[in-house]
PDB file of N, CA and C in Angstrom:
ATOM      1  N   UNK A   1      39.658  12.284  43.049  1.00  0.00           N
ATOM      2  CA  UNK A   1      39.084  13.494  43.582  1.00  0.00           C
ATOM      3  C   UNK A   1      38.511  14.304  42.434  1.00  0.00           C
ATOM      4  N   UNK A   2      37.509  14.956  42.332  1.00  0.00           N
ATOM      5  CA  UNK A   2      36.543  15.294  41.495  1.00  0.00           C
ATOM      6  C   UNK A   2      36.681  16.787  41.847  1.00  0.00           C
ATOM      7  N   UNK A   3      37.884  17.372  40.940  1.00  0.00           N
ATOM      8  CA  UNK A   3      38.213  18.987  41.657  1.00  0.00           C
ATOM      9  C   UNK A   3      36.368  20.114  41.030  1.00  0.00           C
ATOM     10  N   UNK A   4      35.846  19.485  40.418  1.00  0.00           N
ATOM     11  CA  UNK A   4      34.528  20.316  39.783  1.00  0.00           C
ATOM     12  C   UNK A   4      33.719  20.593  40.823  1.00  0.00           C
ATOM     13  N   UNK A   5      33.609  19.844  42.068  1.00  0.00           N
ATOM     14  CA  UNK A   5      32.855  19.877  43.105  1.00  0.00           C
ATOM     15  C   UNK A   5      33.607  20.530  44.562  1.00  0.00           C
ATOM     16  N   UNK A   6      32.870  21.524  44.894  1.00  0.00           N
ATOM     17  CA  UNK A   6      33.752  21.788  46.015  1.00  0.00           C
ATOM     18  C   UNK A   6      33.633  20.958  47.680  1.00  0.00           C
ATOM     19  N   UNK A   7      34.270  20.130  48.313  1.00  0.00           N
ATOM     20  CA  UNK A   7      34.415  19.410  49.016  1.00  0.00           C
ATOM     21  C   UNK A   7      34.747  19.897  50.213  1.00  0.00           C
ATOM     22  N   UNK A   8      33.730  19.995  50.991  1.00  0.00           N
ATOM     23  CA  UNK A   8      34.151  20.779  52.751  1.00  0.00           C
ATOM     24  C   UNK A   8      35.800  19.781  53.377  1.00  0.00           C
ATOM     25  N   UNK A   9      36.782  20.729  54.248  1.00  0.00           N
ATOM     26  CA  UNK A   9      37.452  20.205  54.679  1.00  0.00           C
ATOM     27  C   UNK A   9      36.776  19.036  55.730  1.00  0.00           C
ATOM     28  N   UNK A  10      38.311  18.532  56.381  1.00  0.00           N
ATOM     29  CA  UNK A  10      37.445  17.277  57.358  1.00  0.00           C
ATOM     30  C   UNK A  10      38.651  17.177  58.209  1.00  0.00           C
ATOM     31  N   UNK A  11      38.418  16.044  58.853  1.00  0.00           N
ATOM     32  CA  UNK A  11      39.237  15.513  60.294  1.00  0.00           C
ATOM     33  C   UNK A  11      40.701  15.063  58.928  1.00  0.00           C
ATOM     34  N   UNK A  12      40.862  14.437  57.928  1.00  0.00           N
ATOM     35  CA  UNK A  12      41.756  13.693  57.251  1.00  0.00           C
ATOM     36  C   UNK A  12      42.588  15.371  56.782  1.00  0.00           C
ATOM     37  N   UNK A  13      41.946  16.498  56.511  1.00  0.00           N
ATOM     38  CA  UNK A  13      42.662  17.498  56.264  1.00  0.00           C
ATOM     39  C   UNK A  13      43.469  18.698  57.450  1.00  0.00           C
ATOM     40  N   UNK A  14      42.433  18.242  58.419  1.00  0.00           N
ATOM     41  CA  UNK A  14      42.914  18.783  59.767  1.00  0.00           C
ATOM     42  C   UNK A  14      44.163  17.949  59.900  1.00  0.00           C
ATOM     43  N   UNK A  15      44.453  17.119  60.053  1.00  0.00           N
ATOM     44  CA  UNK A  15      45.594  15.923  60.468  1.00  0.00           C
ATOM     45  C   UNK A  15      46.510  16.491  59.537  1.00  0.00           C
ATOM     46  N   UNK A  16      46.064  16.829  57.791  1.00  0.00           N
ATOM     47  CA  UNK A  16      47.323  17.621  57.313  1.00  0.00           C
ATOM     48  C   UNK A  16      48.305  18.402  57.576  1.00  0.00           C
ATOM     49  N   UNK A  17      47.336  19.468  57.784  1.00  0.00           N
ATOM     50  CA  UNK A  17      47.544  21.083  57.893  1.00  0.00           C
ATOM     51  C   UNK A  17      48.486  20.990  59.449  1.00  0.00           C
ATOM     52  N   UNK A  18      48.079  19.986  60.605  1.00  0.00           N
ATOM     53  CA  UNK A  18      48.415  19.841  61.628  1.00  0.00           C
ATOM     54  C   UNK A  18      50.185  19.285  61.264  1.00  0.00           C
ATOM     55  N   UNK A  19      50.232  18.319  60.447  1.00  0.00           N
ATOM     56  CA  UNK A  19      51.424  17.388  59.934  1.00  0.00           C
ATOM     57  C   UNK A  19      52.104  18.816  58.950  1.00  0.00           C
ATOM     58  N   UNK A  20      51.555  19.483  58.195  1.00  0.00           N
ATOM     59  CA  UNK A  20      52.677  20.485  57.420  1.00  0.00           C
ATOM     60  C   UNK A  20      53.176  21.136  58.792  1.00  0.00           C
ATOM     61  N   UNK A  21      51.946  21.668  59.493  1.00  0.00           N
ATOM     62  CA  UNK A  21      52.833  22.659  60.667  1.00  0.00           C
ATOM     63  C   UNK A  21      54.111  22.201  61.473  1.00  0.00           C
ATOM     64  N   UNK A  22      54.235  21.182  61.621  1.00  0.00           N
ATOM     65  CA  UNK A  22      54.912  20.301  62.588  1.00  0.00           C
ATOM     66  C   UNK A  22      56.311  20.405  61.343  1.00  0.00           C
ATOM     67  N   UNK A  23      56.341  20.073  59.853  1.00  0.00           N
ATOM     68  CA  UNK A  23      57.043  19.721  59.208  1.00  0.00           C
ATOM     69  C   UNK A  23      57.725  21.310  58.513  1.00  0.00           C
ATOM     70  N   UNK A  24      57.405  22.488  59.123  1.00  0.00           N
ATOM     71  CA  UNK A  24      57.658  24.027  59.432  1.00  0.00           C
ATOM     72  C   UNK A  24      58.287  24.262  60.045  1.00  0.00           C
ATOM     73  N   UNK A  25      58.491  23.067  61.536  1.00  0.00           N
ATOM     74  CA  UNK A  25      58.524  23.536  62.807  1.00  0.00           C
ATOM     75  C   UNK A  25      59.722  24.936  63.252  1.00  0.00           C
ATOM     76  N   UNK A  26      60.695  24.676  61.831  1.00  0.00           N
ATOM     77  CA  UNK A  26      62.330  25.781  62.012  1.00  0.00           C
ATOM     78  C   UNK A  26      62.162  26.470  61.270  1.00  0.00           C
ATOM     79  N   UNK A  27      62.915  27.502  61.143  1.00  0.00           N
ATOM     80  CA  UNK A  27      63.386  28.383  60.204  1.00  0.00           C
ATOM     81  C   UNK A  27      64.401  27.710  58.802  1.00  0.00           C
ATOM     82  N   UNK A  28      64.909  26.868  59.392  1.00  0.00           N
ATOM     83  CA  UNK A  28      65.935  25.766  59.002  1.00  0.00           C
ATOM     84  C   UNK A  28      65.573  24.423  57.519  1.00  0.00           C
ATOM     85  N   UNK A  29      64.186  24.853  58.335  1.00  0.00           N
ATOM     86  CA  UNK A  29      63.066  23.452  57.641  1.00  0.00           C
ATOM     87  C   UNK A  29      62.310  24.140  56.573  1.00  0.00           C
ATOM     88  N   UNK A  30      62.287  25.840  56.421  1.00  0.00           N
ATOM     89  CA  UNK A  30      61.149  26.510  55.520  1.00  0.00           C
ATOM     90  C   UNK A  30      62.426  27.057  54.646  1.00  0.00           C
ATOM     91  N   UNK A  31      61.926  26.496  53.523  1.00  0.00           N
ATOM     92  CA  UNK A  31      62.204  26.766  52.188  1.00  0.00           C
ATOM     93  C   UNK A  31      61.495  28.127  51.608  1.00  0.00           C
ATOM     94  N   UNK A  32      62.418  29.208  51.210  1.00  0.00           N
ATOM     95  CA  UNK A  32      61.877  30.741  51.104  1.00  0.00           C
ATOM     96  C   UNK A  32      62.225  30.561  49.729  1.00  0.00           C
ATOM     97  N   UNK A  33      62.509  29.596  48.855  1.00  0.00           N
ATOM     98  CA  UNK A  33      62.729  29.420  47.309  1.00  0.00           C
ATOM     99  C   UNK A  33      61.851  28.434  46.576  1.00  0.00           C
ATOM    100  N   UNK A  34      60.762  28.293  46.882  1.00  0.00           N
ATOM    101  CA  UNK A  34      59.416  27.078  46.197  1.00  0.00           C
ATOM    102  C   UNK A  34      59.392  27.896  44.522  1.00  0.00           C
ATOM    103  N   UNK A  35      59.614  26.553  43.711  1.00  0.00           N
ATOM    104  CA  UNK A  35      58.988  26.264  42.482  1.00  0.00           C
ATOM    105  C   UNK A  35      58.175  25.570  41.911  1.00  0.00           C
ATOM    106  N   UNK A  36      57.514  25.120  43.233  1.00  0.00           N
ATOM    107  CA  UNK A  36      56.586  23.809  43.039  1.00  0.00           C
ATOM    108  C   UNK A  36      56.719  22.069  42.843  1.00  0.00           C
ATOM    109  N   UNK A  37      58.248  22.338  42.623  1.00  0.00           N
ATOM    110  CA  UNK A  37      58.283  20.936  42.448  1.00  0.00           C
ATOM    111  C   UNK A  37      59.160  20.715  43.823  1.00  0.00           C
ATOM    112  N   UNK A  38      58.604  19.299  44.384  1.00  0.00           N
ATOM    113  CA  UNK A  38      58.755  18.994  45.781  1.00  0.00           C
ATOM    114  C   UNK A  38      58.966  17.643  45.744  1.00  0.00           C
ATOM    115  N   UNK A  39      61.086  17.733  45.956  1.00  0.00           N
ATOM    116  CA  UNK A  39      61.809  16.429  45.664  1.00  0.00           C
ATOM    117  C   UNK A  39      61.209  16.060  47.270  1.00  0.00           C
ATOM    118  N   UNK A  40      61.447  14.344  47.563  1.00  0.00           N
ATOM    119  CA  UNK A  40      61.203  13.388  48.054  1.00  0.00           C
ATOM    120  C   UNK A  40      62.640  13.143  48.824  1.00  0.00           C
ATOM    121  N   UNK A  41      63.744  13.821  48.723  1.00  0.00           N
ATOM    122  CA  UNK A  41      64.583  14.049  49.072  1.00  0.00           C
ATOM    123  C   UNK A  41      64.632  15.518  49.852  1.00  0.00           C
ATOM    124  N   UNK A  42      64.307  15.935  49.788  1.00  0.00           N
ATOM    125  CA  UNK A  42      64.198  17.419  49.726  1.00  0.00           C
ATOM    126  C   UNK A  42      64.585  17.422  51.424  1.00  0.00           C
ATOM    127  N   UNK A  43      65.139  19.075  52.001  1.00  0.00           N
ATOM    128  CA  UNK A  43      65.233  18.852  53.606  1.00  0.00           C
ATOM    129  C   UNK A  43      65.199  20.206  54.457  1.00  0.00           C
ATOM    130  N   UNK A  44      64.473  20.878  53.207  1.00  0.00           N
ATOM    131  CA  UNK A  44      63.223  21.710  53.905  1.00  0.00           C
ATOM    132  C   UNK A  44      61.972  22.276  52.812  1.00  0.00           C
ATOM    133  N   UNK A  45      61.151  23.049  53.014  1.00  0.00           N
ATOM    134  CA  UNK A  45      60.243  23.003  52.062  1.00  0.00           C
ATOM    135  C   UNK A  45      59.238  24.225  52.366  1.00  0.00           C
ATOM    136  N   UNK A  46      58.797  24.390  51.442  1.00  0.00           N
ATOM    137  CA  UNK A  46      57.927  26.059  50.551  1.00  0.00           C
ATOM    138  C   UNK A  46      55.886  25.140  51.452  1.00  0.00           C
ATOM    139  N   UNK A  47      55.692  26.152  51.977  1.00  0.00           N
ATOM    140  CA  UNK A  47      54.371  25.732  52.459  1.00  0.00           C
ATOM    141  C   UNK A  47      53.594  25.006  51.459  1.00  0.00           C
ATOM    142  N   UNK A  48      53.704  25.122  49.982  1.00  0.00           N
ATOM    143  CA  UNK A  48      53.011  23.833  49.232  1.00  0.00           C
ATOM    144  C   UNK A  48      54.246  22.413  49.209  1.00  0.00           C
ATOM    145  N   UNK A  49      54.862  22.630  48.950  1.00  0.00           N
ATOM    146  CA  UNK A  49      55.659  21.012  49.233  1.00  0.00           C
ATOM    147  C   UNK A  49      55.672  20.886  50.805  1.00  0.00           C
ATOM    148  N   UNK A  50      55.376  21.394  51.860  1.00  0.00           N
ATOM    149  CA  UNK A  50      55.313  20.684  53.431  1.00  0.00           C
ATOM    150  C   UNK A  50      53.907  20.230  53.397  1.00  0.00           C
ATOM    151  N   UNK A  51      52.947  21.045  52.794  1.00  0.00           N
ATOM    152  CA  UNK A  51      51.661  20.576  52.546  1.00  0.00           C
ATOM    153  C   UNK A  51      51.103  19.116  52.021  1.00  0.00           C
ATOM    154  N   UNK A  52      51.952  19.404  50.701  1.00  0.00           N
ATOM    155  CA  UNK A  52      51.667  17.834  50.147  1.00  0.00           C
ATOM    156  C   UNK A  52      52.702  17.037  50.339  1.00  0.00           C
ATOM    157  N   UNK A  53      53.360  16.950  51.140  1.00  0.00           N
ATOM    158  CA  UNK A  53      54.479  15.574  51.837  1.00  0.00           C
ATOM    159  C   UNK A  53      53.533  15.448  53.048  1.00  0.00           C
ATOM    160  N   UNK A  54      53.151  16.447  53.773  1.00  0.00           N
ATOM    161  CA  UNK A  54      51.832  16.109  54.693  1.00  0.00           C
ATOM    162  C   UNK A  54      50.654  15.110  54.075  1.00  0.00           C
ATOM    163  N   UNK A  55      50.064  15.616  53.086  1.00  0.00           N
ATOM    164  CA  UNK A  55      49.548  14.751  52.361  1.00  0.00           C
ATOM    165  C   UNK A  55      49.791  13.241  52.521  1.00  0.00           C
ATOM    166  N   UNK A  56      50.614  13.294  51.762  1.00  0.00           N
ATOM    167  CA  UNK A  56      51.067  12.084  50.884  1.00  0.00           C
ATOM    168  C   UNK A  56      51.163  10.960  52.545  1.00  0.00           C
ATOM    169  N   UNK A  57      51.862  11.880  53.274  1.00  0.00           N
ATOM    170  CA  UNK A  57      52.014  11.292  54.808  1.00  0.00           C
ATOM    171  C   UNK A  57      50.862  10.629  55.397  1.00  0.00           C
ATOM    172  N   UNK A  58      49.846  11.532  55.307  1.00  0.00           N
ATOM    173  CA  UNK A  58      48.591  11.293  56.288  1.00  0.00           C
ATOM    174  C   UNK A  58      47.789  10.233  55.555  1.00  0.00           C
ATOM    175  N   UNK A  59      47.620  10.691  54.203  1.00  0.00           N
ATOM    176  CA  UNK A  59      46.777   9.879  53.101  1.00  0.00           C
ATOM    177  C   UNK A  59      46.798   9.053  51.997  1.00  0.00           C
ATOM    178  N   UNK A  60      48.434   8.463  52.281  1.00  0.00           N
ATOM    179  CA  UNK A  60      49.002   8.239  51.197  1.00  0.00           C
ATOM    180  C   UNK A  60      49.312   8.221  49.991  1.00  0.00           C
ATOM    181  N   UNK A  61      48.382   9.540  49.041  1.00  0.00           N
ATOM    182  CA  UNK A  61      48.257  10.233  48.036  1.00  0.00           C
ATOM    183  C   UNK A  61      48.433  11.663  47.830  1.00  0.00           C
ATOM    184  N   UNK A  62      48.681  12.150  46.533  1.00  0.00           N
ATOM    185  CA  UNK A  62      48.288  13.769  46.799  1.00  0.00           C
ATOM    186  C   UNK A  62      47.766  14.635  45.654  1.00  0.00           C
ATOM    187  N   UNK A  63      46.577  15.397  46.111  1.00  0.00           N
ATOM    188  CA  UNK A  63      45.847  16.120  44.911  1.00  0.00           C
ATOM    189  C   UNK A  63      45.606  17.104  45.127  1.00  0.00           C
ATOM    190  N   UNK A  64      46.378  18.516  44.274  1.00  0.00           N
ATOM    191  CA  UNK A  64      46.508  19.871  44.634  1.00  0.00           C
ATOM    192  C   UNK A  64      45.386  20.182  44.833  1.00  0.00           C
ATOM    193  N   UNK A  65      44.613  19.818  44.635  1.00  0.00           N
ATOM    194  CA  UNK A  65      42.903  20.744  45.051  1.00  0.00           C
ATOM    195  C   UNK A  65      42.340  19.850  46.041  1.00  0.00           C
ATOM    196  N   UNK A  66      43.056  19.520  47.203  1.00  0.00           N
ATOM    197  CA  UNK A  66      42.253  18.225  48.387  1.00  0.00           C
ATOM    198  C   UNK A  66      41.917  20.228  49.199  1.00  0.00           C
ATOM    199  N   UNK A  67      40.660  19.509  49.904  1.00  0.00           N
ATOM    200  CA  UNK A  67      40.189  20.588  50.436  1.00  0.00           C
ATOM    201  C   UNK A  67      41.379  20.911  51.930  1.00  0.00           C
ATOM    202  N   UNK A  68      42.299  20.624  52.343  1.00  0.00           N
ATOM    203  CA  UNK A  68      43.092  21.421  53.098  1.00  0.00           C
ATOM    204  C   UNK A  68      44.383  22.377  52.116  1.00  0.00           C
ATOM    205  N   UNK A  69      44.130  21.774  51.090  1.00  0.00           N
ATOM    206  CA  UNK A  69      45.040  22.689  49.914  1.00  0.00           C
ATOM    207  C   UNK A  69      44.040  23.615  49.830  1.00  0.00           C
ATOM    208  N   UNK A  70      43.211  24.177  49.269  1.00  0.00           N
ATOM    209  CA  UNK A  70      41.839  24.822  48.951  1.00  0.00           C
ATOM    210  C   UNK A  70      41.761  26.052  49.729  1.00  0.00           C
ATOM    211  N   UNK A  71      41.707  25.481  51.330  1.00  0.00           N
ATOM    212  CA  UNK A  71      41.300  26.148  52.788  1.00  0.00           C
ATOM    213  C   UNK A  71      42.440  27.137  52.390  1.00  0.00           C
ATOM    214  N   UNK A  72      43.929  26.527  52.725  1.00  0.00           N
ATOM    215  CA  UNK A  72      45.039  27.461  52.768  1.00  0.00           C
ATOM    216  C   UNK A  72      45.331  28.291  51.622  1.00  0.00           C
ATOM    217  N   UNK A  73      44.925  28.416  50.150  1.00  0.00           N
ATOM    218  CA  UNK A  73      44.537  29.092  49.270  1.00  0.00           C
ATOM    219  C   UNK A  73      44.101  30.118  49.788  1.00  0.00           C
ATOM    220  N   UNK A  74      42.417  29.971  49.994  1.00  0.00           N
ATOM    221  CA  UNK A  74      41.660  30.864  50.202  1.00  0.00           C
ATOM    222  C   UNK A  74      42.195  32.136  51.569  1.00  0.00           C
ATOM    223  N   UNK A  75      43.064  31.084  52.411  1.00  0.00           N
ATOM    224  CA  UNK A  75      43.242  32.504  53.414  1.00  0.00           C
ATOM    225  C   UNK A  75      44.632  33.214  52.890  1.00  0.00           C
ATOM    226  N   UNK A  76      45.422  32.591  52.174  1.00  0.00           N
ATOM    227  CA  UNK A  76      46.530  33.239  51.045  1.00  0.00           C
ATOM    228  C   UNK A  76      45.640  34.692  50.682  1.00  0.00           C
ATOM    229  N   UNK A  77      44.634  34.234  50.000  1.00  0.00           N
ATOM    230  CA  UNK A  77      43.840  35.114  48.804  1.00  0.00           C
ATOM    231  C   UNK A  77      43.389  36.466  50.299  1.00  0.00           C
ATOM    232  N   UNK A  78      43.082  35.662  50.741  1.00  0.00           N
ATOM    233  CA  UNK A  78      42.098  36.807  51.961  1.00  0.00           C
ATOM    234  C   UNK A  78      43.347  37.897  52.429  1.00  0.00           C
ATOM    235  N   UNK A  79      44.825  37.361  52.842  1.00  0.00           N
ATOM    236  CA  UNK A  79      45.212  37.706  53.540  1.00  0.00           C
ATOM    237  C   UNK A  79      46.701  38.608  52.441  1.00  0.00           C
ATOM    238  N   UNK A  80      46.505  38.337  51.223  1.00  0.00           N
ATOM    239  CA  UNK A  80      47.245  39.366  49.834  1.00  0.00           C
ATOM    240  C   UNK A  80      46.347  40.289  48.653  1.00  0.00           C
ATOM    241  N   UNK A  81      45.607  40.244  49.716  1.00  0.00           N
ATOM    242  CA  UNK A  81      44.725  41.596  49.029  1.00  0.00           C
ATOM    243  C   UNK A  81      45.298  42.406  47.858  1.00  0.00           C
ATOM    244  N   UNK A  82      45.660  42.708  47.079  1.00  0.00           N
ATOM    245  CA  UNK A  82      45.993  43.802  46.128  1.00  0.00           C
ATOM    246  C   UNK A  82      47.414  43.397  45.628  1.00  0.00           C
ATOM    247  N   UNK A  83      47.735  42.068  46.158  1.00  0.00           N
ATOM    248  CA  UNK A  83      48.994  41.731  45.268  1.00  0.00           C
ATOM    249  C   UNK A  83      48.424  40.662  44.068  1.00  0.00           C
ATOM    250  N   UNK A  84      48.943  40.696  42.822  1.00  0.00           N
ATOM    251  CA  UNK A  84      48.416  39.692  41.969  1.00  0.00           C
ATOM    252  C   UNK A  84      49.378  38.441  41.996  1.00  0.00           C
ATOM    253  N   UNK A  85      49.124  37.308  42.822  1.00  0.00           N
ATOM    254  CA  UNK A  85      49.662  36.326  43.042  1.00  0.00           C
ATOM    255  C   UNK A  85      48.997  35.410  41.826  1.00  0.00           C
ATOM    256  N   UNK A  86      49.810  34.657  40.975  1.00  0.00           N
ATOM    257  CA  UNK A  86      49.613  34.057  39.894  1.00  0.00           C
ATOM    258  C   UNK A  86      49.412  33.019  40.084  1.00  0.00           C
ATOM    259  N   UNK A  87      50.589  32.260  41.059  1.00  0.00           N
ATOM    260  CA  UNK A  87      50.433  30.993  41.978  1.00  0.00           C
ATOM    261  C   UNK A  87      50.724  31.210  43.117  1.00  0.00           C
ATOM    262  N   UNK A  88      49.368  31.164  44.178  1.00  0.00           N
ATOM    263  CA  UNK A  88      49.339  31.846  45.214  1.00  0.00           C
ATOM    264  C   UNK A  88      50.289  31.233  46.401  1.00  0.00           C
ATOM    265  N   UNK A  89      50.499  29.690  46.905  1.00  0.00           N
ATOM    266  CA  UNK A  89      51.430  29.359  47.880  1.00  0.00           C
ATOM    267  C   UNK A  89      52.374  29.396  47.571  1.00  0.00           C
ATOM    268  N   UNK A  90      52.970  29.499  46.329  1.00  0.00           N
ATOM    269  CA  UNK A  90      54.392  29.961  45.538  1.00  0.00           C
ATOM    270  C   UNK A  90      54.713  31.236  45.988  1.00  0.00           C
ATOM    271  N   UNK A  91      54.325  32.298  45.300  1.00  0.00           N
ATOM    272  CA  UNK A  91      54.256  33.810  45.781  1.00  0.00           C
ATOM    273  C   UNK A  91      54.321  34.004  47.053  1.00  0.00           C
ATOM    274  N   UNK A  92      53.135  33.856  47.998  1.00  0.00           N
ATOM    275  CA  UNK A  92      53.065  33.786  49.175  1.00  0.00           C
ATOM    276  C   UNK A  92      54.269  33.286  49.996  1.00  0.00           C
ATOM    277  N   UNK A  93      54.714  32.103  49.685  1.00  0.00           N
ATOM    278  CA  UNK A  93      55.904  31.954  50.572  1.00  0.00           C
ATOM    279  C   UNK A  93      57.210  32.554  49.714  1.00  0.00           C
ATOM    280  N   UNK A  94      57.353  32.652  48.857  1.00  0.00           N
ATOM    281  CA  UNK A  94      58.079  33.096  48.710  1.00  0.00           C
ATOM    282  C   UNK A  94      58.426  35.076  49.236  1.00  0.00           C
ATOM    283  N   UNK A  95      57.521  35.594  48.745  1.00  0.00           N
ATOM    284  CA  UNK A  95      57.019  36.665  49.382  1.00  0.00           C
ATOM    285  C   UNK A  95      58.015  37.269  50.593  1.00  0.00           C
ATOM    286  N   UNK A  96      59.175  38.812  50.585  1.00  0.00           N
ATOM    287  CA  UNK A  96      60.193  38.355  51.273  1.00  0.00           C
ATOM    288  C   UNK A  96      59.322  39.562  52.410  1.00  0.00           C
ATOM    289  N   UNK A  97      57.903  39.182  52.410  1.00  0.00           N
ATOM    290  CA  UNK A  97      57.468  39.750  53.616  1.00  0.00           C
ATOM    291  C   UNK A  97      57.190  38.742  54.953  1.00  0.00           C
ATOM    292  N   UNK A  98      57.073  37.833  53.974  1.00  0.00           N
ATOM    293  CA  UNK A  98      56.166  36.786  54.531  1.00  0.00           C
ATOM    294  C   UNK A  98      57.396  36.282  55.633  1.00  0.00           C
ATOM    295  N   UNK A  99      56.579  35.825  56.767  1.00  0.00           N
ATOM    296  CA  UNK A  99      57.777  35.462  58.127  1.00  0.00           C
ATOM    297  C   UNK A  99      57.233  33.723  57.929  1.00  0.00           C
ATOM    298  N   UNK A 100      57.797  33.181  59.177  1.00  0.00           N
ATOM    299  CA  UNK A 100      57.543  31.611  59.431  1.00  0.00           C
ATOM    300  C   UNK A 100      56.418  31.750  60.860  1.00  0.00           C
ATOM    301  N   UNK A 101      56.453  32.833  61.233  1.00  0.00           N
ATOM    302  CA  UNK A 101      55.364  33.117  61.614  1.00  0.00           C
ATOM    303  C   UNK A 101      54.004  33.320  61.211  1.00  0.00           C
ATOM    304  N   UNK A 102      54.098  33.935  60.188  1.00  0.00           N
ATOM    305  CA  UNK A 102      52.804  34.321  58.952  1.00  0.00           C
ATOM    306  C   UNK A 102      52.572  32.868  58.865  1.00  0.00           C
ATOM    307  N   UNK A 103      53.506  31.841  58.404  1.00  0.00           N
ATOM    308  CA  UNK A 103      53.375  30.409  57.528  1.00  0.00           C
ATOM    309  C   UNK A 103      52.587  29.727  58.798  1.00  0.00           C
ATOM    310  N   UNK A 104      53.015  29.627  60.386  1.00  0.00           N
ATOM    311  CA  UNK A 104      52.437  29.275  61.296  1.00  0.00           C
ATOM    312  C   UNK A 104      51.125  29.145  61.421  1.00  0.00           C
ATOM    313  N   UNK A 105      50.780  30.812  60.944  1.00  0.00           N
ATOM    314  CA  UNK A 105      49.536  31.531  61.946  1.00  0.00           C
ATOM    315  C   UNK A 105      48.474  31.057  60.216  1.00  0.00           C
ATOM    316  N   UNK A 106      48.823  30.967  59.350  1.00  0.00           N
ATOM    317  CA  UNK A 106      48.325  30.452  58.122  1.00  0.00           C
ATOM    318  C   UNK A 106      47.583  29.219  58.599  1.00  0.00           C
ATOM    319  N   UNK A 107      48.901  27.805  59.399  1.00  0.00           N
ATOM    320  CA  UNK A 107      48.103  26.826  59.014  1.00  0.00           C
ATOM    321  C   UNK A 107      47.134  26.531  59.967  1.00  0.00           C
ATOM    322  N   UNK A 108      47.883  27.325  61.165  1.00  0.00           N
ATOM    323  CA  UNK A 108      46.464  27.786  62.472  1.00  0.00           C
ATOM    324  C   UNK A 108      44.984  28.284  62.193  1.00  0.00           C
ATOM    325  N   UNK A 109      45.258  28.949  61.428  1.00  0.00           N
ATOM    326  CA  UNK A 109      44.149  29.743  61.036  1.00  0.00           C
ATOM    327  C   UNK A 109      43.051  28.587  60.076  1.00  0.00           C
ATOM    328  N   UNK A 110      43.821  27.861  59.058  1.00  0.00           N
ATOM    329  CA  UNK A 110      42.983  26.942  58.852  1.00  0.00           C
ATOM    330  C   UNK A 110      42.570  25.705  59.452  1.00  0.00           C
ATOM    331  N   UNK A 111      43.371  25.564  60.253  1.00  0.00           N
ATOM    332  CA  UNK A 111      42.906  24.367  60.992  1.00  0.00           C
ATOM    333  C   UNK A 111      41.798  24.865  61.805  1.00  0.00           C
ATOM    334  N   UNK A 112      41.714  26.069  62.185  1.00  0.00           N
ATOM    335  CA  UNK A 112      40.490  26.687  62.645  1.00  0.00           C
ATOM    336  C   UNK A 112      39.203  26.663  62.112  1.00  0.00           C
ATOM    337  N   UNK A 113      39.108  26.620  60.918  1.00  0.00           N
ATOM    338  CA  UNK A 113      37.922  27.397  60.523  1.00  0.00           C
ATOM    339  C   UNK A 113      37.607  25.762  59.779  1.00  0.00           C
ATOM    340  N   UNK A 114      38.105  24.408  60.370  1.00  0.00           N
ATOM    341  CA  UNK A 114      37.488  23.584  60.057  1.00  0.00           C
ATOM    342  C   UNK A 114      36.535  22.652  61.468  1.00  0.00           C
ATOM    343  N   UNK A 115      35.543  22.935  60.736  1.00  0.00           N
ATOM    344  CA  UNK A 115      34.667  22.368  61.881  1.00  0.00           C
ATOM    345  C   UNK A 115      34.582  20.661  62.817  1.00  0.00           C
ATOM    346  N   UNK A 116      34.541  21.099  63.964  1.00  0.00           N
ATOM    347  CA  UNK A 116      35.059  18.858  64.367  1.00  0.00           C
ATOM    348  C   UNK A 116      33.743  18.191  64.200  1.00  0.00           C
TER     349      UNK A 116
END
């Protein structure tokens, strides 16, 4: 993947974002302590490790800048206006505003704004 170029989402990132949501589905399952690193063992998880075990799931690889990583960035950025998030799905979920609702309506929101 050639992160220099920006790459419209697609049907292979929709199927992600669709597979993290599902892998959200509890309160039980969302990890409110992400450091980024996302054991393979692991048995719940921070919206970037449900993301890329989605990944890895759907596409059998994983590269932090695949355009359904990207999408959910950008509505992070849209939607923390005036907080300086350093690493934004880190912060963000961690964030003790942030609900599993917010994390929901996140991956809704991008699965939206990708065109079929």
């Amino acid at each position: 993947m050639d992160a220099s170029h920006a790459v419209a989402p697609g049907p292979l990132d929709r199927a992600i974002l669709k597979r993290a949501d599902v892998i959200l589905s509890a309160a039980n399952l969302w990890s409110r302590a992400d450091d980024r690193k996302c054991l393979p063992t692991a048995t719940s998880w921070s919206i970037y490790c449900a993301a890329e075990r989605a990944t890895i799931e759907i596409t059998g690889g994983f590269h932090h800048r695949r355009p359904a990583m990207e999408l959910v960035r950008q509505i992070v950025d849209e939607r923390s206006k005036g907080r300086s998030y350093h690493h934004r799905l880190m912060e963000y979920n961690n964030d003790a505003s942030t609900t599993l609702a917010d994390v929901h309506s996140l991956f809704a929101e991008a699965i939206g704004r990708i065109p079929d």
